[in-house]
Every structure is written in C-alpha cells, then in structure tokens.
Protein backbone atom coordinates (compact mmCIF):
# COMPACT_ATOMS: atom_id res chain seq x y z
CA UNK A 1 -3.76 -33.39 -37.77
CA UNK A 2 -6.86 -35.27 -37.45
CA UNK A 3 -7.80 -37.47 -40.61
CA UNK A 4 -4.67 -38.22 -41.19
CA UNK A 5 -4.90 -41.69 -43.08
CA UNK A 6 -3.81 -44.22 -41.31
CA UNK A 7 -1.52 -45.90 -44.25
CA UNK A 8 1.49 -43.06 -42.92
CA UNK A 9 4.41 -44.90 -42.62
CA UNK A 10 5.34 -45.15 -39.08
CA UNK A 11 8.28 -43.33 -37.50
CA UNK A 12 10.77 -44.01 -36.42
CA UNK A 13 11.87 -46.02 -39.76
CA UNK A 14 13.77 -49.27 -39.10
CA UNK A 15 17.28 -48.96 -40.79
CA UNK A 16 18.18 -51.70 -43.55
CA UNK A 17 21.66 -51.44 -43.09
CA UNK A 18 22.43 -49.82 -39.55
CA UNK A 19 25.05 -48.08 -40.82
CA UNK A 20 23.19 -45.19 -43.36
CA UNK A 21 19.56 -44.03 -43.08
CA UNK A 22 16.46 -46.17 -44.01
CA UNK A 23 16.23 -46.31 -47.62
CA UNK A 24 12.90 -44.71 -47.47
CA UNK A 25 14.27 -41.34 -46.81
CA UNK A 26 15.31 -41.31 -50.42
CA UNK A 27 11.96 -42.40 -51.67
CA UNK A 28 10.79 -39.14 -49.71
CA UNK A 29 13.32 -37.11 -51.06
CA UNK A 30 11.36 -37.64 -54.89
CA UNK A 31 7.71 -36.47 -53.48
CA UNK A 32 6.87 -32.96 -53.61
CA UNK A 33 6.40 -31.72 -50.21
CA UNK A 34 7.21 -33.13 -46.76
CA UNK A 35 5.82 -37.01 -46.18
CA UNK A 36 3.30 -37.58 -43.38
CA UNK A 37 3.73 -39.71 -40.53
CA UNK A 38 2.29 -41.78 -38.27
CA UNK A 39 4.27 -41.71 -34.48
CA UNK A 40 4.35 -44.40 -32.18
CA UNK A 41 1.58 -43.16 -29.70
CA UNK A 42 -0.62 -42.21 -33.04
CA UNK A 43 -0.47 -38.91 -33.44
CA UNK A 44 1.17 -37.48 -36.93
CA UNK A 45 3.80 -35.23 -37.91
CA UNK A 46 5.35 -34.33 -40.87
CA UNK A 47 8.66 -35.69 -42.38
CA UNK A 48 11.52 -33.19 -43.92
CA UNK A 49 14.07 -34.92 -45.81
CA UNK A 50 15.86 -32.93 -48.48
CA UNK A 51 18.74 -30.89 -47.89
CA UNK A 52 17.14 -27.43 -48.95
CA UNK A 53 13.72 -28.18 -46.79
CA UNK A 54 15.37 -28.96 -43.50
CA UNK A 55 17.68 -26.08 -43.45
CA UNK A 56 14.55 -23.57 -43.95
CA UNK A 57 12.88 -25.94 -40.65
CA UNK A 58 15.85 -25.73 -38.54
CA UNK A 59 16.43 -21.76 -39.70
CA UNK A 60 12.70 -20.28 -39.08
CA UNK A 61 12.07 -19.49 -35.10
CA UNK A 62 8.75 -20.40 -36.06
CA UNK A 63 8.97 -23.23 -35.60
CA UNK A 64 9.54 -24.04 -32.31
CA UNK A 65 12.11 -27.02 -30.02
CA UNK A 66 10.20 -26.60 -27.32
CA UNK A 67 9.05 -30.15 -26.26
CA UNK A 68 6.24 -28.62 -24.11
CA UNK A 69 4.59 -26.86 -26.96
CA UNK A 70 1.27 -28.36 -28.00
CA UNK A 71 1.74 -30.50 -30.87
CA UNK A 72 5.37 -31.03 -30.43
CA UNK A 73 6.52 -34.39 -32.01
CA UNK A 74 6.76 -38.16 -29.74
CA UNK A 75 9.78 -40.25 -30.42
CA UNK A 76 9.18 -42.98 -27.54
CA UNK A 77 7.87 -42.87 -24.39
CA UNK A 78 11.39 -43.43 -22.96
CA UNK A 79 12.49 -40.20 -24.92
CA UNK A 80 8.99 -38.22 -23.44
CA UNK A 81 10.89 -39.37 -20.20
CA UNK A 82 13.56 -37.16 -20.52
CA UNK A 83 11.89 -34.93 -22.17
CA UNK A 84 9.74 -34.38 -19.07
CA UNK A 85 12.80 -33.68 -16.97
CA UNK A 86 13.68 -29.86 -16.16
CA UNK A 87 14.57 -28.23 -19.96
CA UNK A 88 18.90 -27.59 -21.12
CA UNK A 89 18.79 -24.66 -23.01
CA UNK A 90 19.00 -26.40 -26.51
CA UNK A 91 15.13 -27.35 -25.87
CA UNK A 92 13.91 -24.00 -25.28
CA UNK A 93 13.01 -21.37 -28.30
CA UNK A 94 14.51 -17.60 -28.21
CA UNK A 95 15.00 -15.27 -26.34
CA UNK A 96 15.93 -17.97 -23.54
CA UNK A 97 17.93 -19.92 -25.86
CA UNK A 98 20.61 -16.95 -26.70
CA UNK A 99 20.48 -16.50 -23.04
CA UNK A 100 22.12 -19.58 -21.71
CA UNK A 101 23.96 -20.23 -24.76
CA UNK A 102 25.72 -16.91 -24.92
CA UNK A 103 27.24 -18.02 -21.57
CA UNK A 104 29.25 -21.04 -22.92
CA UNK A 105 30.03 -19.25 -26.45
CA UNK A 106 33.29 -18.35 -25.49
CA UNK A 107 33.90 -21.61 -23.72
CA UNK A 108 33.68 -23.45 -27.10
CA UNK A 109 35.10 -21.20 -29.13
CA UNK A 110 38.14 -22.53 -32.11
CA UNK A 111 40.24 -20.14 -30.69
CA UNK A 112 40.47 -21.17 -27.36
CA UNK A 113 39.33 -24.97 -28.18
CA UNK A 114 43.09 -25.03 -30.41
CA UNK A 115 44.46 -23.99 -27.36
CA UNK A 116 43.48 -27.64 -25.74
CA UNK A 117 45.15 -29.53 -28.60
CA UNK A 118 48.61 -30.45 -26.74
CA UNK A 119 46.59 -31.57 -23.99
CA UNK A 120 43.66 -33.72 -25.96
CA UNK A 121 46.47 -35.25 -27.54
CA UNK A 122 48.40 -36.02 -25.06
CA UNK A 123 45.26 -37.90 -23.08
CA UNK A 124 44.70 -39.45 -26.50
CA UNK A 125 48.82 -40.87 -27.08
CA UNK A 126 48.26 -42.24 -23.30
CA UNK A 127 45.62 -44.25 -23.49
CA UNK A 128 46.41 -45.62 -27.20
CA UNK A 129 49.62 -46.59 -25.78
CA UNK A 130 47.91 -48.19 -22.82
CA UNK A 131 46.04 -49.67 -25.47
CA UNK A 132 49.21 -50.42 -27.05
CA UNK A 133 50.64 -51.86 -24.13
CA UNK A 134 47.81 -54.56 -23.15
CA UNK A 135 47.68 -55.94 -26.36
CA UNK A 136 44.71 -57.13 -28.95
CA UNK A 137 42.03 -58.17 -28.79
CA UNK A 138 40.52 -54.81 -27.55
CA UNK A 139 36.58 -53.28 -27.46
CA UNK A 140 37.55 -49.45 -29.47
CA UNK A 141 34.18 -47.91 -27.79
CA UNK A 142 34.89 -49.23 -24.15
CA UNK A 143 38.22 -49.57 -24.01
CA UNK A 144 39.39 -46.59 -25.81
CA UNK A 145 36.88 -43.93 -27.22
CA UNK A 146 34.63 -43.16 -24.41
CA UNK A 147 37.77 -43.23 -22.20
CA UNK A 148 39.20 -40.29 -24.32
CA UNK A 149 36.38 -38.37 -24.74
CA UNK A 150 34.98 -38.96 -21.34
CA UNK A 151 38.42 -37.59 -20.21
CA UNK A 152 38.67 -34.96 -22.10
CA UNK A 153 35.01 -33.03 -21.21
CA UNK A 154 35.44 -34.08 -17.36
CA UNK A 155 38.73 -32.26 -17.38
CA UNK A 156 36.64 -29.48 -18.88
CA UNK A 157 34.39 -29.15 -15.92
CA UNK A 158 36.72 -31.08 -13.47
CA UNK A 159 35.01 -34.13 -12.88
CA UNK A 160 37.05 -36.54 -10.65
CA UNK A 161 38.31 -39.16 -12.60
CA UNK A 162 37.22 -42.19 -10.38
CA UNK A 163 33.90 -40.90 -11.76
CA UNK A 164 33.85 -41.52 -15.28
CA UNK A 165 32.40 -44.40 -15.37
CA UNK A 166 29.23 -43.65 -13.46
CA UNK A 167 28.57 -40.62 -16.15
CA UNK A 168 29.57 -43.11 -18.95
CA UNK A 169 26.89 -45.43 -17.57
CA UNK A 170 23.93 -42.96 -17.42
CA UNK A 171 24.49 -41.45 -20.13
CA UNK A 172 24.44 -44.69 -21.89
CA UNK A 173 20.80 -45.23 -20.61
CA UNK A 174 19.73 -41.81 -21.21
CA UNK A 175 19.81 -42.21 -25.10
CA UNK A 176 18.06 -45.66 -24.95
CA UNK A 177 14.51 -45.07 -27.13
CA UNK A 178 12.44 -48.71 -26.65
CA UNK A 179 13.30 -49.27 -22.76
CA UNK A 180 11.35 -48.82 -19.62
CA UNK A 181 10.61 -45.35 -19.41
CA UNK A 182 11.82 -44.90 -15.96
CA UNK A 183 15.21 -46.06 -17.12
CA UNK A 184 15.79 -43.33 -18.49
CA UNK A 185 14.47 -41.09 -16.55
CA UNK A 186 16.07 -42.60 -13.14
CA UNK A 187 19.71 -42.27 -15.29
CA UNK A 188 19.12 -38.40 -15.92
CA UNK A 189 17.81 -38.11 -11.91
CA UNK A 190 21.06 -39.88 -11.04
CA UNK A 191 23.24 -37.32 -12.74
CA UNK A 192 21.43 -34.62 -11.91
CA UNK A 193 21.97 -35.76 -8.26
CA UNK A 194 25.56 -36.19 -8.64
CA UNK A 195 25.99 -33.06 -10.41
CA UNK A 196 24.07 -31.02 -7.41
CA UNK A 197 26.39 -32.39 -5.26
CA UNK A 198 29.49 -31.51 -7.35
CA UNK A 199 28.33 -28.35 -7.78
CA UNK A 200 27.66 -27.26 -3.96
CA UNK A 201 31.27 -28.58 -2.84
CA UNK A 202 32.81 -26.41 -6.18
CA UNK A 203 30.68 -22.70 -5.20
CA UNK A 204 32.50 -22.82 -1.99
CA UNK A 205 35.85 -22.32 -3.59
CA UNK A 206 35.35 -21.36 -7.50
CA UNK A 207 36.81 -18.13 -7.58
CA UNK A 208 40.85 -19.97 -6.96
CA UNK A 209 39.71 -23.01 -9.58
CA UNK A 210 39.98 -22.11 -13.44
CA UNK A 211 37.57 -25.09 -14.76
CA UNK A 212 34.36 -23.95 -17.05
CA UNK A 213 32.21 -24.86 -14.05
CA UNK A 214 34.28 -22.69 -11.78
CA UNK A 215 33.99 -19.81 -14.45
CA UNK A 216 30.13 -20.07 -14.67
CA UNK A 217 29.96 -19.79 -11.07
CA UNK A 218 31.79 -16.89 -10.96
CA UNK A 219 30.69 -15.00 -13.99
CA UNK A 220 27.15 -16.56 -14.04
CA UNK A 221 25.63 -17.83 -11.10
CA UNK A 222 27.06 -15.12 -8.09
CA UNK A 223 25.89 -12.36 -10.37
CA UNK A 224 22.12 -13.62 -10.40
CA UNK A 225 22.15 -14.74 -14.56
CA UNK A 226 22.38 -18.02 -13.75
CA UNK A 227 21.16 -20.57 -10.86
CA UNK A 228 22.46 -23.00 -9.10
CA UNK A 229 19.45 -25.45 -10.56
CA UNK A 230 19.99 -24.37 -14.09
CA UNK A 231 23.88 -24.92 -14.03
CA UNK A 232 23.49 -28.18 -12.40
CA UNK A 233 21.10 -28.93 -16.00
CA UNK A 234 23.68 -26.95 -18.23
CA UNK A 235 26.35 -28.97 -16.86
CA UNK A 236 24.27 -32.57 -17.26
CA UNK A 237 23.95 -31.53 -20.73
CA UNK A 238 27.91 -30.71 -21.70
CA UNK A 239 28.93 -34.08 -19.83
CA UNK A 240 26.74 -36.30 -22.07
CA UNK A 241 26.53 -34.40 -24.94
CA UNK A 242 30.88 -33.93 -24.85
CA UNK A 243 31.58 -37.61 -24.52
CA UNK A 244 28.70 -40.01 -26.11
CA UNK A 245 27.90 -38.58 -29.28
CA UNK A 246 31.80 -38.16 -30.49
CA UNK A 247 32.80 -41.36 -29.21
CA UNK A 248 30.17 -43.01 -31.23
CA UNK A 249 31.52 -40.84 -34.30
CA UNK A 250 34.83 -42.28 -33.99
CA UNK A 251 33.75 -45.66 -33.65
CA UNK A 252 31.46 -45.58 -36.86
CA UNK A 253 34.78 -43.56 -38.37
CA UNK A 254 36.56 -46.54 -37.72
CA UNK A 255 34.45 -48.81 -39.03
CA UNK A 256 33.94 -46.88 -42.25
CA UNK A 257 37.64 -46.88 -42.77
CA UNK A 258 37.91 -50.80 -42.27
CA UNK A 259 35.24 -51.42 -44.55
CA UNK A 260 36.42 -48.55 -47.16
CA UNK A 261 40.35 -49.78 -47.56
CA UNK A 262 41.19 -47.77 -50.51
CA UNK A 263 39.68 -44.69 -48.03
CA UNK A 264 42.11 -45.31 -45.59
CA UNK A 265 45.48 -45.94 -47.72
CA UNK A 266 44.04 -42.10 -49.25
CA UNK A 267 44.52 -40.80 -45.84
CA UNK A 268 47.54 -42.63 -45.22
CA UNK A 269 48.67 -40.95 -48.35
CA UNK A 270 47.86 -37.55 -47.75
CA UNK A 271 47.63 -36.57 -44.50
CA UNK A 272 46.16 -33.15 -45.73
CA UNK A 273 42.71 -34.59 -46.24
CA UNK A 274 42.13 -35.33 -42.20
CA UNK A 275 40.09 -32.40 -42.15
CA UNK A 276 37.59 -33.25 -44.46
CA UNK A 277 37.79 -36.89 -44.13
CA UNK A 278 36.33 -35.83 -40.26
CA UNK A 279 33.75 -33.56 -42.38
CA UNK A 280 32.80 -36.50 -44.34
CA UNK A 281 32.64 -38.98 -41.26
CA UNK A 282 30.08 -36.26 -39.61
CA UNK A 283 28.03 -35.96 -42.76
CA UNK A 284 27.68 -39.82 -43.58
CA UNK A 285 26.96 -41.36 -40.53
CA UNK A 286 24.74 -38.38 -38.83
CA UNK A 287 24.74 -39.94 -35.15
CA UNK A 288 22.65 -37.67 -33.63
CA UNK A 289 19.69 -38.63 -36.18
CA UNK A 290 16.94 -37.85 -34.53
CA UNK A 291 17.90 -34.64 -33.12
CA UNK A 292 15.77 -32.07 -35.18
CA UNK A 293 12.09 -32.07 -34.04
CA UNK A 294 9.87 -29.17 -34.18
CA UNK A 295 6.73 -27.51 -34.10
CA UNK A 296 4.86 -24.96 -35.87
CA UNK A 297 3.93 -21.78 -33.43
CA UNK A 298 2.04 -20.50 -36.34
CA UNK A 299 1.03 -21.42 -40.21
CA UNK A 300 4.80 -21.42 -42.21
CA UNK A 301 5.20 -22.39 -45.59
CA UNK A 302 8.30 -24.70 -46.49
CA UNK A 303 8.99 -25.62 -50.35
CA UNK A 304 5.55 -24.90 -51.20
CA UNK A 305 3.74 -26.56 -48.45
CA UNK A 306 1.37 -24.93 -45.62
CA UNK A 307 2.43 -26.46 -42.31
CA UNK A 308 -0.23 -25.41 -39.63
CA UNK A 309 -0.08 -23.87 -36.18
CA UNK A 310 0.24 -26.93 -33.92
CA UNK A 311 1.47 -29.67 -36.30
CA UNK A 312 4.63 -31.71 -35.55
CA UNK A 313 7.86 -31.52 -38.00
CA UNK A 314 10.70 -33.94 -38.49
CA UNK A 315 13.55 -31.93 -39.87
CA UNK A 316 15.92 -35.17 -40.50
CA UNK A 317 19.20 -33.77 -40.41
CA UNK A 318 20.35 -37.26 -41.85
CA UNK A 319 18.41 -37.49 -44.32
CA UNK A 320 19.91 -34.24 -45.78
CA UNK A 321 23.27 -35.48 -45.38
CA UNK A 322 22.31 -38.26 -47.73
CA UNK A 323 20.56 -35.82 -49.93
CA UNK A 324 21.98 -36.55 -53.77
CA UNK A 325 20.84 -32.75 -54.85
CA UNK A 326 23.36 -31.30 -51.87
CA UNK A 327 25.99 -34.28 -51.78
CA UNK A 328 26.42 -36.32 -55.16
CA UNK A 329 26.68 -40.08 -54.84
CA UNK A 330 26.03 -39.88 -51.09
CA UNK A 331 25.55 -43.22 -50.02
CA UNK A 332 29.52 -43.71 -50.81
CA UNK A 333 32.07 -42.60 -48.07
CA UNK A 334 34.46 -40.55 -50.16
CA UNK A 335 36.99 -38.83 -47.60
CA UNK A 336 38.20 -35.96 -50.85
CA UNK A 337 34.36 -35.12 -51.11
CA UNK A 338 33.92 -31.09 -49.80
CA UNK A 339 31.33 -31.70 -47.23
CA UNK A 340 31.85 -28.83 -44.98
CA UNK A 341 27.80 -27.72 -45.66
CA UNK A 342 26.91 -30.64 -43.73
CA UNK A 343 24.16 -30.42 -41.32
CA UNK A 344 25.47 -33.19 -38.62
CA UNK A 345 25.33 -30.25 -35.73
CA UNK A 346 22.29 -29.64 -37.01
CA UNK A 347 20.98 -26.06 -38.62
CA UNK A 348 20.11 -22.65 -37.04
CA UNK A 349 20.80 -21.37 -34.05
CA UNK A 350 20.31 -24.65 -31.84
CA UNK A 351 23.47 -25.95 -34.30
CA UNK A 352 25.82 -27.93 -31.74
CA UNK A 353 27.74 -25.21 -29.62
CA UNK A 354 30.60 -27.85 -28.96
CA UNK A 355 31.78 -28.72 -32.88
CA UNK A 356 34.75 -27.42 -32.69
CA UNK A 357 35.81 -29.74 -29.87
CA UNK A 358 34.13 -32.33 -31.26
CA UNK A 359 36.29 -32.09 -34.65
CA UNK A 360 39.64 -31.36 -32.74
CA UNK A 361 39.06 -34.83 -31.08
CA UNK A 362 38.06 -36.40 -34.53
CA UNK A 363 40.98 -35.02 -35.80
CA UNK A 364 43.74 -36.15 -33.04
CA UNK A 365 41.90 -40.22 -33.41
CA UNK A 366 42.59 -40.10 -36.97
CA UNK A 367 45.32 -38.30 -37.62
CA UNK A 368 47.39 -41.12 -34.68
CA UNK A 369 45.09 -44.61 -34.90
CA UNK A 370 46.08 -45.60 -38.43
CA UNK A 371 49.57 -45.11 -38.16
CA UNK A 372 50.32 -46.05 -34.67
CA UNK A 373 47.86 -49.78 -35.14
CA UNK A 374 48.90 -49.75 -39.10
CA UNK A 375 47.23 -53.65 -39.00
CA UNK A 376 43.87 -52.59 -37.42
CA UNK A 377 41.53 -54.79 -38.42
CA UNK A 378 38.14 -56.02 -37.09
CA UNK A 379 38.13 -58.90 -34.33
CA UNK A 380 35.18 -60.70 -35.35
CA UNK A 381 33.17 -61.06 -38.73
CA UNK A 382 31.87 -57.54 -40.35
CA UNK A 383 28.37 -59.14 -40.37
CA UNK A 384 28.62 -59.64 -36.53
CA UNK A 385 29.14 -55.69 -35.44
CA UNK A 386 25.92 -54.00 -34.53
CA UNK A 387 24.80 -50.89 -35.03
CA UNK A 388 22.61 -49.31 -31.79
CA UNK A 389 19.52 -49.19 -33.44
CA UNK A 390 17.38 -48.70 -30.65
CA UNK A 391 19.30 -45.17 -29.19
CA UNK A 392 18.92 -41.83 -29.59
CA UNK A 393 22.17 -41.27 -30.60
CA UNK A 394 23.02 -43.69 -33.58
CA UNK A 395 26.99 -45.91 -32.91
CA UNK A 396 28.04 -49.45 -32.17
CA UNK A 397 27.37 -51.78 -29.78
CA UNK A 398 30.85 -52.72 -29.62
CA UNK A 399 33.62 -52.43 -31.96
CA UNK A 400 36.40 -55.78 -31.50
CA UNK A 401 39.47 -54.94 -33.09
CA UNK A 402 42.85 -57.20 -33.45
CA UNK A 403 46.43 -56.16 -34.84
C-alpha cells in the first residue's frame, strides 16, 4: 500500500475507557468503506468496523489468517514473536484448517460439553466455598477465575494439578503486546517444552487413559493424521486459549454487573435470562479484540470497496459488537438484549471451536456468584481497577472484591 498518507490513524487505538472499544471505531463506522491505517512498524492495513463488513472479511477464504502470507497485518513485535513460533491450526487457511480442526470437533461439541456440567460445577462450588471459607478481601482473577477455568481445561487434557500455575504464568506473558519480544516468545518455548514432555510420558500408555490428549493419540497421532510435534502445538493452544480468555470474561462480567446494579437485581429476578445475560457479556466486552487479522490472497470487494492482492485487513470483531445498525444502543450493557448474532468467537470457519465450554462456564459463575456472595462489592475505588490495555486478550489487572 505504498502512498498511503501518512495522517492514518495509528493502530492499535488507545481505549478511552478500558472497558468498551476506542470511540473512534464509531467514527469509522459513519465513513463509507473500510478506514486506513497506519501499524506500528509503518506499514498500512485496512480497518473493518461495521457489523455487516466484518462478517463478509471473516466469511470469504480469500482472505487469508495466515500470518506468513505477504502482506499479512503487524500488531507488535512481541505479537510477530509468537507469531513466528510453529503455526496452531486457527492460523492456517483451508484445506489444513478443516484438517486439524475436524479432529477436536467432537471434543467440543454441546452435546458432550453438557455432559461436563455436574463436574464444572462442582470444581466451581469448591473453590467459591474455599473462597467462602478464607474470607474477604479476595483478588476474583487470581484467586478464583483462573483457578476454575485453569482446572477445568487441565482436567480436559489431564494436566497435573501442581502445574497450573506454571501454564497460568506463560500464558499470561504470551498475550502481552508492548514487552520484550523474547518474553513472549521464551513463555510459548516454555510450554511447548513442558507440553513435549507431557506428551512423551502420556503415548506410552494412552490407549487405558480416557483424557482428550489420550484420545488424539490414539485416534490421531498412531494412525499417521497427526504428529507428535503438531499435538504438542494443538495442545499449547487448548490450554491457553481454555483458561485465559474466559477467565478474563468473567472478571469483566463481574465488573459490569457491579457497575450496572439494576442489571444484576434483573438477573437476580429472573434467573431465565442467564443465558443471554452470558450472550450479552461476550458481545460487550469482546476480549479477544484483536483476534481477526487478515489478508487478501487476491483482489475482493467488501461493501463496495476493492481490497488488493497483498493488502492487510483488520476485521474488528469488537467493533461490530458495538455496531448500533446490528445492536441498538450498544454502548449500554442490557442483559434482556437478544445478542446471540454476536461475533465475540469471531466469524467463519476460524469461529472459536471451544464456545460452548466457554458459555457452560459463564453460565455456572453467574448463575452461583450473586447468590452465594449476595454483598459482592468492589474492594477498592471503581476508578482504581485497570483494564489490561497492553494484552492481546482484553480483562483486568486485578479485580479486589469485599462482602
């Protein structure tokens, strides 16, 4: 995209509030067309933002995930540091794509993911009792969030408990977007290490274990679809993926409800509208924001504009969510708002394989927190939480609640 001008707003776009989407998005949402941009190591791109215009991105194999295609997007060099790694399936374009994700389909499907309910609860009454138990003042996203969810996806796959932390840890680092590039990098090395070595000790006995490592051994990796390499970087991506991105959600959930009261007494109310209360959660907060990046393997026209072979595309899946033409008044949390079209697991057919746990665990926090800490309330000033503005994955710092 040479001649650009340089007066393209740069991207990323510092959030006013770091709880909803720069108010530029909305600005962009008004132009005709997408809005170019200028990324942080000078190259351009072009910025999606409206509802209707990322779903056509996100839905047209032409335009490709693939971060080693020419032309493809630059968040940070921290992100290019991952990037760089060996590819997870969600970064590569069809037919490979359906390849490696047909394996897990049945692994995340609702059927058999309802079948884990008595159990997710039960993980999730134990450590809110612990919770319970020690008393306030307590840290939600440390002391009880990634817990649960870290729990939940290492039972998955089996991952000692005594480990949890460690993952917790890199994957932390992993989704950092203005450090030290080899901070990054050396986190995803780390777990790729320890899930090499987790891997060789489980081949020797998979066939008497019945974890979804175990099974893709078995099914996969004996019968030549799958090697031992590229389940060592399927299973890096399920244990981040299955515990920092929903234990973010909840904390955000959380704070929406504290700072939405007559929200909360409506699901107090009516425990019917759990469900889409978690739809709305996913839609207005859009943690994964920056999630969608693409580029064009050949000229494609979206909403009336020629995007060239080569360029780079932002498809902002949060910026759609906030999109007044597909959500009215959407700046306002409103848990009886139908929000099921939301695009929070994205679009296509890299949308987020693992939303149905994702929502079952949503579902068991919400439908228990409220009415087993009924004076929840936040531990500090509202003014004093953080939002992690600098991460991959959008959340809170911290989240100090009393009772």
């Amino acid at each position: 995209m040479s001649g650009c001008p340089y007066s393209a707003p740069s991207f990323p776009i510092a959030r006013q509030c770091p709880f909803v989407p720069p108010e530029e998005y909305r600005a962009f949402q008004q132009q005709p067309g997408p809005a170019r941009i200028r990324m942080w190591d000078g190259t351009h791109a072009w910025l999606f933002t409206r509802y209707d215009d990322v779903r056509a991105v996100l839905g047209d194999n032409r335009f490709s995930g693939n971060p080693g295609v020419p032309g493809f997007p630059s968040l940070s060099a921290a992100r290019n540091a991952v990037l760089d790694l060996e590819p997870a399936f969600i970064r590569m374009d069809p037919p490979e794509h359906g390849h490696f994700r047909r394996m897990l389909t049945k692994e995340f499907m609702i059927k058999r993911v309802e079948a884990m309910r008595p159990r997710i609860e039960a993980i999730f009454g134990r450590l809110l009792d612990e919770l319970v138990r020690r008393g306030p003042p307590a840290n939600l996203v440390e002391d009880l969030f990634l817990p649960f969810t870290s729990e939940v996806i290492a039972g998955i796959l089996d991952v000692p408990r005594e480990d949890h932390g460690f993952f917790q840890e890199q994957s932390r680092l992993k989704v950092l977007l203005d450090a030290d590039p080899a901070i990054p990098k050396a986190a995803s090395e780390r777990m790729l290490s320890y899930l090499d070595t987790l891997i060789t000790a489980r081949e020797k006995d998979a066939q008497d274990r019945d974890d979804l490592l175990s099974r893709l051994i078995v099914e996969q990796v004996r019968p030549g679809n799958l090697s031992h390499r590229e389940l060592v970087v399927m299973a890096e991506l399920l244990l981040m993926a299955g515990h920092e991105t929903t234990a973010n959600q909840m904390a955000l959930g959380v704070y929406s409800f504290l700072t939405n009261p007559d929200q909360l007494a409506l699901l107090r109310a009516d425990p019917s509208l759990l469900r889409g209360a978690v739809e709305e959660m996913l839609r207005f907060h859009t943690i994964v924001h920056y999630n969608a990046f693409r580029v064009a393997l050949e000229d494609v026209e979206v909403s009336g504009h020629t995007i060239r072979k080569g360029e780079g595309v932002v498809a902002l899946i949060s910026g759609a969510n906030h999109d007044e033409t597909a959500f009215e008044n959407p700046e306002r949390f409103d848990i009886t708002r139908k929000a099921g079209h939301h695009v929070a697991f994205s679009y296509g057919n890299h949308q987020c394989l693992g939303q149905p746990l994702a929502r079952l665990e949503l579902q068991t926090v919400f439908g228990s927190l409220f009415e087993r800490i009924p004076t929840l309330r936040f531990a500090i000033a509202q003014e004093a939480i953080e939002g992690k503005g600098d991460h991959f994955v959008q959340g809170l710092q911290t989240l100090p609640v009393t009772w």
